[in-house]
Every structure is written in structure tokens, then in C-alpha cells.
Protein backbone atom coordinates (compact mmCIF):
# COMPACT_ATOMS: atom_id res chain seq x y z
CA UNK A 1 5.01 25.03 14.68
CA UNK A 2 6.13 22.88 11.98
CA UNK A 3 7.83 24.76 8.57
CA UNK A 4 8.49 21.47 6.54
CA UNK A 5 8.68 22.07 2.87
CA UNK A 6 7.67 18.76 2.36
CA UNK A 7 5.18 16.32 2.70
CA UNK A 8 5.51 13.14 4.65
CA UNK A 9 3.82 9.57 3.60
CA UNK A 10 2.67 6.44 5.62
CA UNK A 11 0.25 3.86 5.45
CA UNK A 12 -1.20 0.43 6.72
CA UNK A 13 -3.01 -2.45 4.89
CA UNK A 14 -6.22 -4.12 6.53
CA UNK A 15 -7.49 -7.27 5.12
CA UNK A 16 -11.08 -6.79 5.41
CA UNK A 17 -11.99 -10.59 4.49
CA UNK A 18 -10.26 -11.51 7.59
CA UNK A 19 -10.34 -8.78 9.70
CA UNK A 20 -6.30 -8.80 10.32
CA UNK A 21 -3.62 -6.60 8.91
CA UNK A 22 -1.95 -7.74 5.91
CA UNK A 23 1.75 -8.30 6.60
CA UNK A 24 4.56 -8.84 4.08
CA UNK A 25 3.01 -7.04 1.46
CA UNK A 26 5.64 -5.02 -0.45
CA UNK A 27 5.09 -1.07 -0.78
CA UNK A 28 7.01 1.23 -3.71
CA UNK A 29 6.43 4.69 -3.20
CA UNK A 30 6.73 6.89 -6.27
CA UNK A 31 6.62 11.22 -6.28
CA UNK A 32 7.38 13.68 -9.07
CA UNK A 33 6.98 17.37 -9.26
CA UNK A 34 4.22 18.91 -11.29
CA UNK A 35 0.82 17.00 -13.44
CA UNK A 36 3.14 16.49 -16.11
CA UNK A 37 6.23 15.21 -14.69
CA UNK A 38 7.49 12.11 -15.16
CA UNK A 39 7.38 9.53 -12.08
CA UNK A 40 10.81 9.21 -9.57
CA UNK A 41 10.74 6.06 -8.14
CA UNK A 42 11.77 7.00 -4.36
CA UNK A 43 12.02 3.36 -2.40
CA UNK A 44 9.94 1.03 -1.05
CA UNK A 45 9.22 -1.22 2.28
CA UNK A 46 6.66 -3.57 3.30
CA UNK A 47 4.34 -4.16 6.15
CA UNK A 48 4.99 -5.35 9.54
CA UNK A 49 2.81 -7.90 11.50
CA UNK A 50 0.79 -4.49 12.09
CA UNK A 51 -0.24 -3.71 8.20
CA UNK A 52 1.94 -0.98 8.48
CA UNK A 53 4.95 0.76 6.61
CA UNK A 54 6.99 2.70 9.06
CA UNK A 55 10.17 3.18 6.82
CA UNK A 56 8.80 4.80 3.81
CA UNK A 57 11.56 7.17 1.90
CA UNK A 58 11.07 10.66 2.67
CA UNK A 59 9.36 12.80 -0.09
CA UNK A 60 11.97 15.24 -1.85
CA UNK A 61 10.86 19.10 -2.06
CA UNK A 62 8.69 20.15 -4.50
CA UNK A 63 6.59 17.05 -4.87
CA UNK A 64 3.29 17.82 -5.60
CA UNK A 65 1.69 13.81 -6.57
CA UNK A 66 2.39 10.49 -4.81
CA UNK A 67 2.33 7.09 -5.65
CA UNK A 68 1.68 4.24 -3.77
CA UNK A 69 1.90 0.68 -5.68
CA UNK A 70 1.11 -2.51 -3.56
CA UNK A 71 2.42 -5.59 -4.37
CA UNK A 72 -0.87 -7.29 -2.87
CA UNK A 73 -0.22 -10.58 -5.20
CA UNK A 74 2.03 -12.66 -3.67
CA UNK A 75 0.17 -11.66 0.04
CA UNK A 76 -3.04 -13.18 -1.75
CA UNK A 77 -1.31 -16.52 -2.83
CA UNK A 78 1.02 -17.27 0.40
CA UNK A 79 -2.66 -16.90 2.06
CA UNK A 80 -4.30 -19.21 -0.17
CA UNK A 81 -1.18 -21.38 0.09
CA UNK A 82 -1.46 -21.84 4.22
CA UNK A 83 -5.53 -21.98 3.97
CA UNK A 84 -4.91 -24.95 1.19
CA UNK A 85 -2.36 -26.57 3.71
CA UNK A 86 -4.67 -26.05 6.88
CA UNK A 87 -7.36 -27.67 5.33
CA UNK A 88 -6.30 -29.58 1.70
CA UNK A 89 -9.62 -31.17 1.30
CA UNK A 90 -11.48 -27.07 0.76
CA UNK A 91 -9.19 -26.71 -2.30
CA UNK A 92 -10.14 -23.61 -4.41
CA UNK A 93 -8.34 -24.53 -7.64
CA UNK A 94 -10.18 -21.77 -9.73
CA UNK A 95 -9.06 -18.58 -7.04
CA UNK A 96 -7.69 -15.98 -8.64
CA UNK A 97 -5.96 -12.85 -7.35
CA UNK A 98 -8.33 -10.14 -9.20
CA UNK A 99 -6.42 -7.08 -8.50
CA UNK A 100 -2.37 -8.51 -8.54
CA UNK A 101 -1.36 -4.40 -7.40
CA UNK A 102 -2.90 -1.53 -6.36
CA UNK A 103 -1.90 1.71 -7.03
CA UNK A 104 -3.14 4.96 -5.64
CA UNK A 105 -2.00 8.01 -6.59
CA UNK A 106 -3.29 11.28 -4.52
CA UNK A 107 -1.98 15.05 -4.51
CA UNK A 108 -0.11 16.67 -1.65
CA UNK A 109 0.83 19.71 -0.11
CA UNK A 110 4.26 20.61 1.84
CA UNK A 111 4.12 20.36 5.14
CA UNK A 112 1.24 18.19 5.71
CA UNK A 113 0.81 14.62 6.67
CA UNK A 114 -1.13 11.69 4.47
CA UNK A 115 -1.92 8.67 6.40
CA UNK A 116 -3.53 6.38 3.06
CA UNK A 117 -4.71 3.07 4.67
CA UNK A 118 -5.74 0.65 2.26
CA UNK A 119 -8.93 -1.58 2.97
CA UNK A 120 -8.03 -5.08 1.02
CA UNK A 121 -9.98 -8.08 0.30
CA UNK A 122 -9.47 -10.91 -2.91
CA UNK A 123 -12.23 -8.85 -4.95
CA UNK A 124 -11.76 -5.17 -3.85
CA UNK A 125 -10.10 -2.27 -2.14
CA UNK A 126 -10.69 0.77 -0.53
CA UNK A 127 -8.54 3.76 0.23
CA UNK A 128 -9.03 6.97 2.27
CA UNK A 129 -7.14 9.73 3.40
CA UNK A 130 -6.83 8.86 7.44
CA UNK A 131 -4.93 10.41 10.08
């Protein structure tokens, strides 16, 4: 029987539009204690060749909100950047990244686990509470 006082974190990052994980996307993971407190930056990681973030800071006692903020930009434009290269002559030159981060920011309680996968694609997200 577990009898953390805290709440543990992880998540992964599918890229719908292709179907694959989205690796090397950079992951800051924010807490604080109460509705009103101010935010504590904690740490951050990125995905593996999986989508996901196995090294995410541990959540300090007493945190009662989490925030996750993906860097999803640069992942968009290095993938634009190889599909330009693999084939020069399909050249997008108006793509845009709509949604440059994504933050998500969901309550927890101690002792449980929150598995937040994020569902990606150029023009929309999803998130969910997974296990």
C-alpha cells in the first residue's frame, strides 16, 4: 500500500498527423501549492524516440496544481524542415506553427498518479488524463 504525500507526473506526445510519437519536444513542468499561489518552476525534460518523458522532477509536498508547457514549436519546424528537404519541389512557404506551446494545467491529489498524454497535430491538440 502506497502512503506518498505526493503526487507523481508523466506523460507522452503522439503526433496524430503522422501517427508517430513526437520526439525532441522539450517539456517544463511547473507546481505550486494552493489556487492562488504563485507558479514554482520545478524542471523540465523532453521526449525520447517513444513521445515520452521519463525524467520529469518529482512534485514537492503540498502541491495541489500542475503545469505542463510543451515546447511543440521547434518539433513543428525541424519536421517541416526534413519534409521540405525530402521532397523540395512540395514547398509549403505559407505553414505556420498555430499553437507554438501548449500548456495544460490540471489539479492533483497526493498520492496518486497522472499519466497526461498529449494528442498533437499542426492545427490542434488533445489531452486526457490516461493511465
Amino acid at each position: 500500500m502506497s502512503t506518498s504525500t505526493t503526487a507523481s507526473v508523466s506523460t507522452h506526445i503522439l503526433d496524430t498527423s503522422i501517427g508517430r510519437p513526437a520526439e525532441a519536444v522539450a517539456v517544463e513542468l511547473s507546481a505550486r501549492s494552493g489556487r492562488d499561489a504563485d507558479w514554482r518552476t520545478l524542471g523540465g525534460s523532453a521526449t525520447d524516440a517513444d513521445g515520452r518523458c521519463k525524467d520529469l522532477p518529482a512534485l514537492p509536498e503540498g502541491t495541489t496544481h500542475v503545469r505542463l508547457d510543451f515546447a511543440v514549436e521547434p518539433y513543428f519546424e525541424k519536421k517541416q524542415a526534413d519534409a521540405q528537404q525530402d521532397a523540395p519541389a512540395n514547398r509549403d512557404s505559407g505553414a505556420a506553427v498555430f499553437f507554438p506551446e501548449v500548456a495544460i494545467t490540471f489539479a492533483v491529489k497526493p498520492g496518486e498518479h497522472y499519466h497526461v498524454p498529449l494528442l498533437l497535430n499542426p492545427f490542434g491538440y488533445s489531452v486526457y488524463r490516461g493511465s
